[in-house]
PDB file of N, CA and C in Angstrom:
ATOM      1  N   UNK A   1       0.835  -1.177   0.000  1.00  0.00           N
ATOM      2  CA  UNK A   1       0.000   0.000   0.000  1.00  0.00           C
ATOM      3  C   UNK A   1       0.883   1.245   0.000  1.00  0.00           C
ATOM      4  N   UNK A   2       0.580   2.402  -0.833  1.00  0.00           N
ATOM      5  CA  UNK A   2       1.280   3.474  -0.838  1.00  0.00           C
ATOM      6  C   UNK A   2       0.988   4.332   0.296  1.00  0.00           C
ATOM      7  N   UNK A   3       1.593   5.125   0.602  1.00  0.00           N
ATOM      8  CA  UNK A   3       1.477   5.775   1.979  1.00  0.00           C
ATOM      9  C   UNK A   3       2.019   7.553   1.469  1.00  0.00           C
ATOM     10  N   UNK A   4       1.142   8.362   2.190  1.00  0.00           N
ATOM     11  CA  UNK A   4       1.056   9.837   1.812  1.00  0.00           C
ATOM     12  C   UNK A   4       1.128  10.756   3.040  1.00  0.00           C
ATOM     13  N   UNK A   5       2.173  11.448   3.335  1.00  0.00           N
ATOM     14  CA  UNK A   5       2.523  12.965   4.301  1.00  0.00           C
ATOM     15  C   UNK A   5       2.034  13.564   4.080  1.00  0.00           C
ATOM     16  N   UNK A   6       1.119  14.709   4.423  1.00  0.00           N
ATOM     17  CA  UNK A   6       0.479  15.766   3.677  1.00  0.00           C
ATOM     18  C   UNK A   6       0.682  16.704   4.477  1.00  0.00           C
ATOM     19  N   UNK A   7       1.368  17.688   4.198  1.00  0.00           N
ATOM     20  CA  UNK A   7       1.956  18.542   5.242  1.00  0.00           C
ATOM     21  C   UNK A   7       1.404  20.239   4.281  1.00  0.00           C
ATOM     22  N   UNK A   8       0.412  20.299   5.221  1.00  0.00           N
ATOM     23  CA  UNK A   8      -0.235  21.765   4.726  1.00  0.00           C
ATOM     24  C   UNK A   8      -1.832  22.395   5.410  1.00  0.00           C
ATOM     25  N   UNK A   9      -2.191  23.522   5.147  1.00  0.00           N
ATOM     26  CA  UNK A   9      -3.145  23.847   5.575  1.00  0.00           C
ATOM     27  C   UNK A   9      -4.487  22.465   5.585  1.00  0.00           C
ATOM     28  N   UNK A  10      -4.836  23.221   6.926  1.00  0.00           N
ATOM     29  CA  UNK A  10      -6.217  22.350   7.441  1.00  0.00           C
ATOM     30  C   UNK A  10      -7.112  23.159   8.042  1.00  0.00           C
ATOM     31  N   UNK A  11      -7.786  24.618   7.432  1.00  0.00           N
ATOM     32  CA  UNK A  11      -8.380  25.327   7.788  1.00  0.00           C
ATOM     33  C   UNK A  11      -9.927  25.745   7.201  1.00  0.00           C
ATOM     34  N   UNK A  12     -10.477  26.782   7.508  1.00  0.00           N
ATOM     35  CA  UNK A  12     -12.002  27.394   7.022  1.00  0.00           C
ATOM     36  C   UNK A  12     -11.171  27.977   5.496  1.00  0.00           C
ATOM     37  N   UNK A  13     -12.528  28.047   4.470  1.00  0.00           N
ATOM     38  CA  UNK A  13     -12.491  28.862   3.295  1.00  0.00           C
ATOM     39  C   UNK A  13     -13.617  29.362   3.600  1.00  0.00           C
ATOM     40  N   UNK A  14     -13.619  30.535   3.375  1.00  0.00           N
ATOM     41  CA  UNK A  14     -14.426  31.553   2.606  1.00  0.00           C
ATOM     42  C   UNK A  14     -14.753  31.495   1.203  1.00  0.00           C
ATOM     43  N   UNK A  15     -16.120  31.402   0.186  1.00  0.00           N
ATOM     44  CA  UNK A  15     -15.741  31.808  -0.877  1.00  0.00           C
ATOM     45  C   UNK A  15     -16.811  32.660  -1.939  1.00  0.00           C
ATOM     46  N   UNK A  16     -16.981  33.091  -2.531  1.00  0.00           N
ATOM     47  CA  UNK A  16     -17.444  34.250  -2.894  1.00  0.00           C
ATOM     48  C   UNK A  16     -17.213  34.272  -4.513  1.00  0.00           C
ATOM     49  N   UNK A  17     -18.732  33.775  -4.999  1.00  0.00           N
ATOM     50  CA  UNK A  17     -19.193  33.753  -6.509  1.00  0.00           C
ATOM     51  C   UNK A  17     -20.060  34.738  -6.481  1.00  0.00           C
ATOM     52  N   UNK A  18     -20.713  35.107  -7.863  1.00  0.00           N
ATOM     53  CA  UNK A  18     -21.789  35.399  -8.583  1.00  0.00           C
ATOM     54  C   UNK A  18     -23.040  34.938  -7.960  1.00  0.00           C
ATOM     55  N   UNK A  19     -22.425  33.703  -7.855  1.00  0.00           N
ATOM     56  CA  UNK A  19     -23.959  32.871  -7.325  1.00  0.00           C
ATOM     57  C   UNK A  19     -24.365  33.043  -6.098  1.00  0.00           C
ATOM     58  N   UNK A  20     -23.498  33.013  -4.621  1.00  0.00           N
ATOM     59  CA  UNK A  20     -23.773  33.118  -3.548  1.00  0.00           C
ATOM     60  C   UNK A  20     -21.912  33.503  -2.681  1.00  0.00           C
ATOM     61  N   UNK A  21     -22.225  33.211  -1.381  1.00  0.00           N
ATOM     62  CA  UNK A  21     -20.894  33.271  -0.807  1.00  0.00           C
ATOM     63  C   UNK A  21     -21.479  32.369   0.326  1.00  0.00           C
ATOM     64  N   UNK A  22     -20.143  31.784   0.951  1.00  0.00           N
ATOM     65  CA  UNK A  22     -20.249  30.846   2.143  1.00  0.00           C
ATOM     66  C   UNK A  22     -18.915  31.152   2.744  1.00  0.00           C
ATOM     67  N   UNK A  23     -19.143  30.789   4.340  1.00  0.00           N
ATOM     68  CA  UNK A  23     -18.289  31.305   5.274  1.00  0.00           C
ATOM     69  C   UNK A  23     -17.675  30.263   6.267  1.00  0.00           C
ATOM     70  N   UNK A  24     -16.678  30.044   6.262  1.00  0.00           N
ATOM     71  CA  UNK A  24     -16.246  28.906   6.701  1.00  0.00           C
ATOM     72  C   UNK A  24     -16.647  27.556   6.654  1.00  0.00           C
ATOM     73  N   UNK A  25     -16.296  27.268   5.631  1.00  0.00           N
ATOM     74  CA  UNK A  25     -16.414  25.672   5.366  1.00  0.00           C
ATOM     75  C   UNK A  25     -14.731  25.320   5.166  1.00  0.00           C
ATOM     76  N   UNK A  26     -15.062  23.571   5.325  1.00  0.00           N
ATOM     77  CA  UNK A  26     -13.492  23.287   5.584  1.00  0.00           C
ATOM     78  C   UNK A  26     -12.838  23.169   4.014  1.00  0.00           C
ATOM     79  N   UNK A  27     -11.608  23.655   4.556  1.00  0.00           N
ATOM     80  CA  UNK A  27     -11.368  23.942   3.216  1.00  0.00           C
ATOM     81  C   UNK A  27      -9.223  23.670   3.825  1.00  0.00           C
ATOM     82  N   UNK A  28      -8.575  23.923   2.605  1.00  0.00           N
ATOM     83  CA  UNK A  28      -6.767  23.954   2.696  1.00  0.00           C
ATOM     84  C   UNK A  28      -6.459  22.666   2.570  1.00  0.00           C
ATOM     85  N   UNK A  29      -5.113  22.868   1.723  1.00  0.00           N
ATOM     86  CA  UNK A  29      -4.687  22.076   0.689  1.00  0.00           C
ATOM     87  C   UNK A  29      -4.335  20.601   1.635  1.00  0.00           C
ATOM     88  N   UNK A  30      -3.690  20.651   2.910  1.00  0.00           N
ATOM     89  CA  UNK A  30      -3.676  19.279   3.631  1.00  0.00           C
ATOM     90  C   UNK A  30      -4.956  18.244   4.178  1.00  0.00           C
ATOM     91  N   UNK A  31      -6.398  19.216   3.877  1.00  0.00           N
ATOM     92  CA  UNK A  31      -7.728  18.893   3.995  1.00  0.00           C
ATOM     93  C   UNK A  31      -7.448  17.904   2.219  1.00  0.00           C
ATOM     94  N   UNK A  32      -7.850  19.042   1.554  1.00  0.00           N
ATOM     95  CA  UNK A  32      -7.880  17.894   0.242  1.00  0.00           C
ATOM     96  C   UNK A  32      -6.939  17.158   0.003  1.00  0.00           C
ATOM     97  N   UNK A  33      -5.854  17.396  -0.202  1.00  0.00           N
ATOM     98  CA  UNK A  33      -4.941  16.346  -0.677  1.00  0.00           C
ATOM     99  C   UNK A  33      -4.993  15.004   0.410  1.00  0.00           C
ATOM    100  N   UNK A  34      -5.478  14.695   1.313  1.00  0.00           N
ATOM    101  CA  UNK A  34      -5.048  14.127   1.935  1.00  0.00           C
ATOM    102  C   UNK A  34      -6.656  13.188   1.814  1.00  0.00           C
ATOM    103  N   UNK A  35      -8.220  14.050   1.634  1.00  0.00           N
ATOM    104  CA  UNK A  35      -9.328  13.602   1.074  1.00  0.00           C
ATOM    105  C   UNK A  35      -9.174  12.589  -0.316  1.00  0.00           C
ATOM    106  N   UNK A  36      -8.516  13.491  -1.128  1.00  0.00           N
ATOM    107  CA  UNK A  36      -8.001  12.929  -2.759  1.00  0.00           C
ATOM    108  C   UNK A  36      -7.688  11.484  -2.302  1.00  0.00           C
ATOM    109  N   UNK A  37      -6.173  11.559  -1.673  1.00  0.00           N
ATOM    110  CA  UNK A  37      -5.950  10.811  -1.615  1.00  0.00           C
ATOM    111  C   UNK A  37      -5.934   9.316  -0.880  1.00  0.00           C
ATOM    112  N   UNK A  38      -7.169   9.471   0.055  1.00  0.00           N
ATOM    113  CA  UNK A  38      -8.134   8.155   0.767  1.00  0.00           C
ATOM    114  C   UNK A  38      -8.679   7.758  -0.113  1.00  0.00           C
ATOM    115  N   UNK A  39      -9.099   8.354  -1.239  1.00  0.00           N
ATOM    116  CA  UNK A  39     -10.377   7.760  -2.596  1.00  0.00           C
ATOM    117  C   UNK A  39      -9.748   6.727  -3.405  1.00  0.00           C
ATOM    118  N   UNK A  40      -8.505   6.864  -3.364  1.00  0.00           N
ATOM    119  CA  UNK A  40      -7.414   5.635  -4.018  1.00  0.00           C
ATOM    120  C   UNK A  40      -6.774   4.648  -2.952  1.00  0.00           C
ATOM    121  N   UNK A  41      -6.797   5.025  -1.708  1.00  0.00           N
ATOM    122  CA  UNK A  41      -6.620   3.735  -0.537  1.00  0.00           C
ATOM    123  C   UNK A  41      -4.984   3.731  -0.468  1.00  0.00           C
ATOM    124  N   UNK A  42      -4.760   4.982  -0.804  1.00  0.00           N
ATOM    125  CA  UNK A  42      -3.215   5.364  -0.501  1.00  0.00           C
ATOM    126  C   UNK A  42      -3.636   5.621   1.543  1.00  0.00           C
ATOM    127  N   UNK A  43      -2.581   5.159   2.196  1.00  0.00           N
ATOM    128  CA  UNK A  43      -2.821   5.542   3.551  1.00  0.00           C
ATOM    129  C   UNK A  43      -1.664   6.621   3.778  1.00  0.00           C
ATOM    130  N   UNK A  44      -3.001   7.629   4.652  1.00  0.00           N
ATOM    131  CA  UNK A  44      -2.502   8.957   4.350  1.00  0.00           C
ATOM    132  C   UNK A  44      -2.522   9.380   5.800  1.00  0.00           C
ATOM    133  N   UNK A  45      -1.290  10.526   5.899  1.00  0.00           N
ATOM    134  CA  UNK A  45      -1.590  11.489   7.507  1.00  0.00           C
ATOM    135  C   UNK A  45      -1.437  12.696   6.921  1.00  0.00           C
ATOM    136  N   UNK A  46      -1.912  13.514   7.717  1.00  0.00           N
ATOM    137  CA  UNK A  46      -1.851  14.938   7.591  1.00  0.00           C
ATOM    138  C   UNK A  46      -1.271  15.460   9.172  1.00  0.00           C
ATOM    139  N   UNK A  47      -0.625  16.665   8.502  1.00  0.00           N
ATOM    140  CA  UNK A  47       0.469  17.003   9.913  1.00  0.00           C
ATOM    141  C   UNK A  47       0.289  18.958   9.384  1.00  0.00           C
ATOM    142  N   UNK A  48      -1.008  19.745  10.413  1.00  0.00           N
ATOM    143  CA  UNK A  48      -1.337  20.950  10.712  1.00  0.00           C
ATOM    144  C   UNK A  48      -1.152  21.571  11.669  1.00  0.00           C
ATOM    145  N   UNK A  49      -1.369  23.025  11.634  1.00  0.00           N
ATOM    146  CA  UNK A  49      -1.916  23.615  12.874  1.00  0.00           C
ATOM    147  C   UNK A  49      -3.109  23.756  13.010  1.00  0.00           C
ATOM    148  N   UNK A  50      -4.600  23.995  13.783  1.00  0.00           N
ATOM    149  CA  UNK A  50      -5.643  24.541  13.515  1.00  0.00           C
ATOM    150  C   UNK A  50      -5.975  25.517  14.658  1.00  0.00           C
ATOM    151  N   UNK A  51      -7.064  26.559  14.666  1.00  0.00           N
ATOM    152  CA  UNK A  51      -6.850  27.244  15.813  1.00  0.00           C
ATOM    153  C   UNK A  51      -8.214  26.284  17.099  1.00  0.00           C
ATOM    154  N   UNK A  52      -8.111  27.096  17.797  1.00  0.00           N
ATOM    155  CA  UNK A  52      -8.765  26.658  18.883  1.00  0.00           C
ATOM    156  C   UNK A  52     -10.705  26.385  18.640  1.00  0.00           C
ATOM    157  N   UNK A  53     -11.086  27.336  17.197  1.00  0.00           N
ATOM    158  CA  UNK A  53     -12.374  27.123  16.947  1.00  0.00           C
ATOM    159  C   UNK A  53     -12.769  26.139  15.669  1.00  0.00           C
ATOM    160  N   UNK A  54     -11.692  25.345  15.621  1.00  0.00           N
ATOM    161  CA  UNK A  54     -11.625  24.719  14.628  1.00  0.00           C
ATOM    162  C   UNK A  54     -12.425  23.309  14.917  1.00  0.00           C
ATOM    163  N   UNK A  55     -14.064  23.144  14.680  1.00  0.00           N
ATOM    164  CA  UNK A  55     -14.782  21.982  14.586  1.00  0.00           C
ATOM    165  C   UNK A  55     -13.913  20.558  15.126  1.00  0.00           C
ATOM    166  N   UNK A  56     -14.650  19.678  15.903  1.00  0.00           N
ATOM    167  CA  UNK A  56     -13.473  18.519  16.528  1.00  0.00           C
ATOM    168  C   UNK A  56     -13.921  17.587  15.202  1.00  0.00           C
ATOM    169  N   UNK A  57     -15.377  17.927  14.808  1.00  0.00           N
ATOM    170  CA  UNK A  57     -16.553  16.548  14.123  1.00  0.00           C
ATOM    171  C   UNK A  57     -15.665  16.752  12.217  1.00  0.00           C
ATOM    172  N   UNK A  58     -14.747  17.951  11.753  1.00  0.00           N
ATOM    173  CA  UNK A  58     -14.245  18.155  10.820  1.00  0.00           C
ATOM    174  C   UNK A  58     -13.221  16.646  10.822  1.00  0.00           C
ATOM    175  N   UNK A  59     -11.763  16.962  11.782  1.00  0.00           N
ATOM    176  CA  UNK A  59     -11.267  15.881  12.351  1.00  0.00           C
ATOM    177  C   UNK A  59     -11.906  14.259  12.136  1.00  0.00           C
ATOM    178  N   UNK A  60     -12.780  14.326  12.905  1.00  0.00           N
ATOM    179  CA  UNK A  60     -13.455  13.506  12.542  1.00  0.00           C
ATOM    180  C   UNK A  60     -13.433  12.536  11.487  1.00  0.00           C
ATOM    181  N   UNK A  61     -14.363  13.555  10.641  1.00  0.00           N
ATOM    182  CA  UNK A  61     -14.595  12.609   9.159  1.00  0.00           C
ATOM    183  C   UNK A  61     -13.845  12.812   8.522  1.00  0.00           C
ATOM    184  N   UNK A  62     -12.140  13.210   8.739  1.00  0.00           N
ATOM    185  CA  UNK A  62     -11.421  12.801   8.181  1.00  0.00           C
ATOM    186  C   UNK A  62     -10.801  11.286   8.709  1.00  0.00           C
ATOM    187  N   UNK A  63     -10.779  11.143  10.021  1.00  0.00           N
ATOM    188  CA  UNK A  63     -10.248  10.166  10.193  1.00  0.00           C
ATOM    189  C   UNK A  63     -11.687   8.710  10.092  1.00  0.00           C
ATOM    190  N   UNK A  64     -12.707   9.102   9.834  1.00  0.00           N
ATOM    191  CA  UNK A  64     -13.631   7.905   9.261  1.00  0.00           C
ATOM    192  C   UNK A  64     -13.243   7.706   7.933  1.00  0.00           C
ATOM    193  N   UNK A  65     -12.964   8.537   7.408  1.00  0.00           N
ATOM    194  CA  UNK A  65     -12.243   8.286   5.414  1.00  0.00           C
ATOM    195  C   UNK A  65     -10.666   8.024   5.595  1.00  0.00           C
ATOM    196  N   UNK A  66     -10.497   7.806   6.326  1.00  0.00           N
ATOM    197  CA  UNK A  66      -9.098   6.734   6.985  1.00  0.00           C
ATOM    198  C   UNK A  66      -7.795   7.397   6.916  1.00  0.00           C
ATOM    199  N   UNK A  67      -7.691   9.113   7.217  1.00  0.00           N
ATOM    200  CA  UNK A  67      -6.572   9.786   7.410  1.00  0.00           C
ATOM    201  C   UNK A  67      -6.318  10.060   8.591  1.00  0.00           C
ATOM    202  N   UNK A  68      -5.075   9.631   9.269  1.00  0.00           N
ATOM    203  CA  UNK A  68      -4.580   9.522  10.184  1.00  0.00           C
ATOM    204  C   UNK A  68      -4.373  11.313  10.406  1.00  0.00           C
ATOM    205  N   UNK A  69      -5.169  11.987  11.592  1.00  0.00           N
ATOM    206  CA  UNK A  69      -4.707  13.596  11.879  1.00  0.00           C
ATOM    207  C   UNK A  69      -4.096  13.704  13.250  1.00  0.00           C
ATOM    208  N   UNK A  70      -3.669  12.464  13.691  1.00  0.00           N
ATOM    209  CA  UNK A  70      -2.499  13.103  15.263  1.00  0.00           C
ATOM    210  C   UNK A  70      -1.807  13.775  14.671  1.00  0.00           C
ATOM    211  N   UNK A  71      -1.558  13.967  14.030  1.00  0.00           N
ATOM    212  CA  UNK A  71      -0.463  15.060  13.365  1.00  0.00           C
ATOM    213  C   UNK A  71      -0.790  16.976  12.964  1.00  0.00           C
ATOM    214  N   UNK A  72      -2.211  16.826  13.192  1.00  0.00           N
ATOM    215  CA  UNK A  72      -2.736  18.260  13.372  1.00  0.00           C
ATOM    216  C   UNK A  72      -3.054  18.757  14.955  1.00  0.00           C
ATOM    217  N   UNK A  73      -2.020  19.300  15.489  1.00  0.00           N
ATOM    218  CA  UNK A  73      -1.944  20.309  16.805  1.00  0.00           C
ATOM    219  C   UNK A  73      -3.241  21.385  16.742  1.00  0.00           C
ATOM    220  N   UNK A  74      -4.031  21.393  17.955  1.00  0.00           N
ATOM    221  CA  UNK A  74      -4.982  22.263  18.068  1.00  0.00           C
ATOM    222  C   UNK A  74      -4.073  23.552  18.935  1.00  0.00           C
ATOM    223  N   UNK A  75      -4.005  24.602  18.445  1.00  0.00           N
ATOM    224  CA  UNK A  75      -3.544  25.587  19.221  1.00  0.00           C
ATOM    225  C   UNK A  75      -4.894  27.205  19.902  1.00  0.00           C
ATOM    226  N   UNK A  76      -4.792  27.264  20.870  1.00  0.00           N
ATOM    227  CA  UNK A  76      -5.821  28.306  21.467  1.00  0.00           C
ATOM    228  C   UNK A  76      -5.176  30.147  21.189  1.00  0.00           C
ATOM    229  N   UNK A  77      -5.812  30.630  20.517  1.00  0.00           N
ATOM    230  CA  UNK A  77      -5.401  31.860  20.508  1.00  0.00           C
ATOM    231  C   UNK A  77      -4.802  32.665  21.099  1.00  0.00           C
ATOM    232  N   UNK A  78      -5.106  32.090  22.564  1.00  0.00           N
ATOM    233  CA  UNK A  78      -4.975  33.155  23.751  1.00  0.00           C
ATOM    234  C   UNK A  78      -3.379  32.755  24.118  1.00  0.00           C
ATOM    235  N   UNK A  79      -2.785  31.938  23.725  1.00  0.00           N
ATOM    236  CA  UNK A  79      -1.447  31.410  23.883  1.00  0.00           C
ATOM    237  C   UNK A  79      -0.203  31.586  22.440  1.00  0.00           C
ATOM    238  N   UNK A  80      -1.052  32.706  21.364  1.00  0.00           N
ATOM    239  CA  UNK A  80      -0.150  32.801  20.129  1.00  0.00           C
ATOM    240  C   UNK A  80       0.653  33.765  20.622  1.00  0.00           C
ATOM    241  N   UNK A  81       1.817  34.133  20.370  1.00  0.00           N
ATOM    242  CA  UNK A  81       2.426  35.277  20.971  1.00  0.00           C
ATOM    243  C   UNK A  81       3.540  35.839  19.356  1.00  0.00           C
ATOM    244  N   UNK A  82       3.588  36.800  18.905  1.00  0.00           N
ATOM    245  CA  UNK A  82       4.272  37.692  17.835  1.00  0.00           C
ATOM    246  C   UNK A  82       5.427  37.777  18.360  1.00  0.00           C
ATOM    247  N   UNK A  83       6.576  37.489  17.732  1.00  0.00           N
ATOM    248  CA  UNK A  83       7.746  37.506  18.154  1.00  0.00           C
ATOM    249  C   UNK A  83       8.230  38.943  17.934  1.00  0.00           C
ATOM    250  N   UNK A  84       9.096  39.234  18.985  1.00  0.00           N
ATOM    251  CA  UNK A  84       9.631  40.797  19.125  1.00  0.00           C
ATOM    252  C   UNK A  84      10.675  40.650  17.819  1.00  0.00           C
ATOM    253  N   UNK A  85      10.204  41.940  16.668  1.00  0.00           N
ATOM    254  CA  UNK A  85      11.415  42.101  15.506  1.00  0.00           C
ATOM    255  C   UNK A  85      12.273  43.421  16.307  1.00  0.00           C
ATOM    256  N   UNK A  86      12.390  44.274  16.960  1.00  0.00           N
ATOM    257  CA  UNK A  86      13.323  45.142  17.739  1.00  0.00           C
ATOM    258  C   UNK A  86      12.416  45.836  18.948  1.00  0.00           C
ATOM    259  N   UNK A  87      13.170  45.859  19.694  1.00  0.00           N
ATOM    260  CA  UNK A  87      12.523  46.982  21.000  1.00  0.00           C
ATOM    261  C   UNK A  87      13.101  48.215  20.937  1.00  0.00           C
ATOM    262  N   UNK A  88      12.667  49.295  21.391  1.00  0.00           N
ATOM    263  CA  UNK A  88      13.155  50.721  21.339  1.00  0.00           C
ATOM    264  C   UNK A  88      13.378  51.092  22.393  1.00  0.00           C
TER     265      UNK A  88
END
């Protein structure tokens, strides 16, 4: 069996047609590629950050379509901190 890293976003899209707009649905490229590639029975992990309001039931049904996500860290906002570029 082939086996797949998917090392990339696992977040909300926004998106915005003609036709309508929708607001956070799951969306980023370590979400699909890693969807894609369960449909061929390649065994796959994905390795993210997500923030703290990030759906657990998303998670989820990825790992019922058989992608391994211990590899996506939930991080809480209140603990991000901007690194100092100079002090004055």
């Amino acid at each position: 069996m082939s086996k797949l890293l998917a090392v990339g976003t696992v977040a909300f899209d926004a998106i915005e047609t003609p036709f309508g707009k929708t607001d956070k649905i799951l969306g980023g490229s370590g979400t699909f590629v890693g969807l894609a590639a369960s449909q061929f029975g390649v065994q796959t992990a994905v390795v993210s950050v997500v923030g703290g309001d990030f759906p657990q039931s998303y998670l989820d049904m990825m790992n019922e379509r058989g992608i391994n996500t211990e590899g996506v860290e939930t991080v809480s906002y209140t603990h991000l901190t901007l690194p100092t570029i100079c002090s004055v």
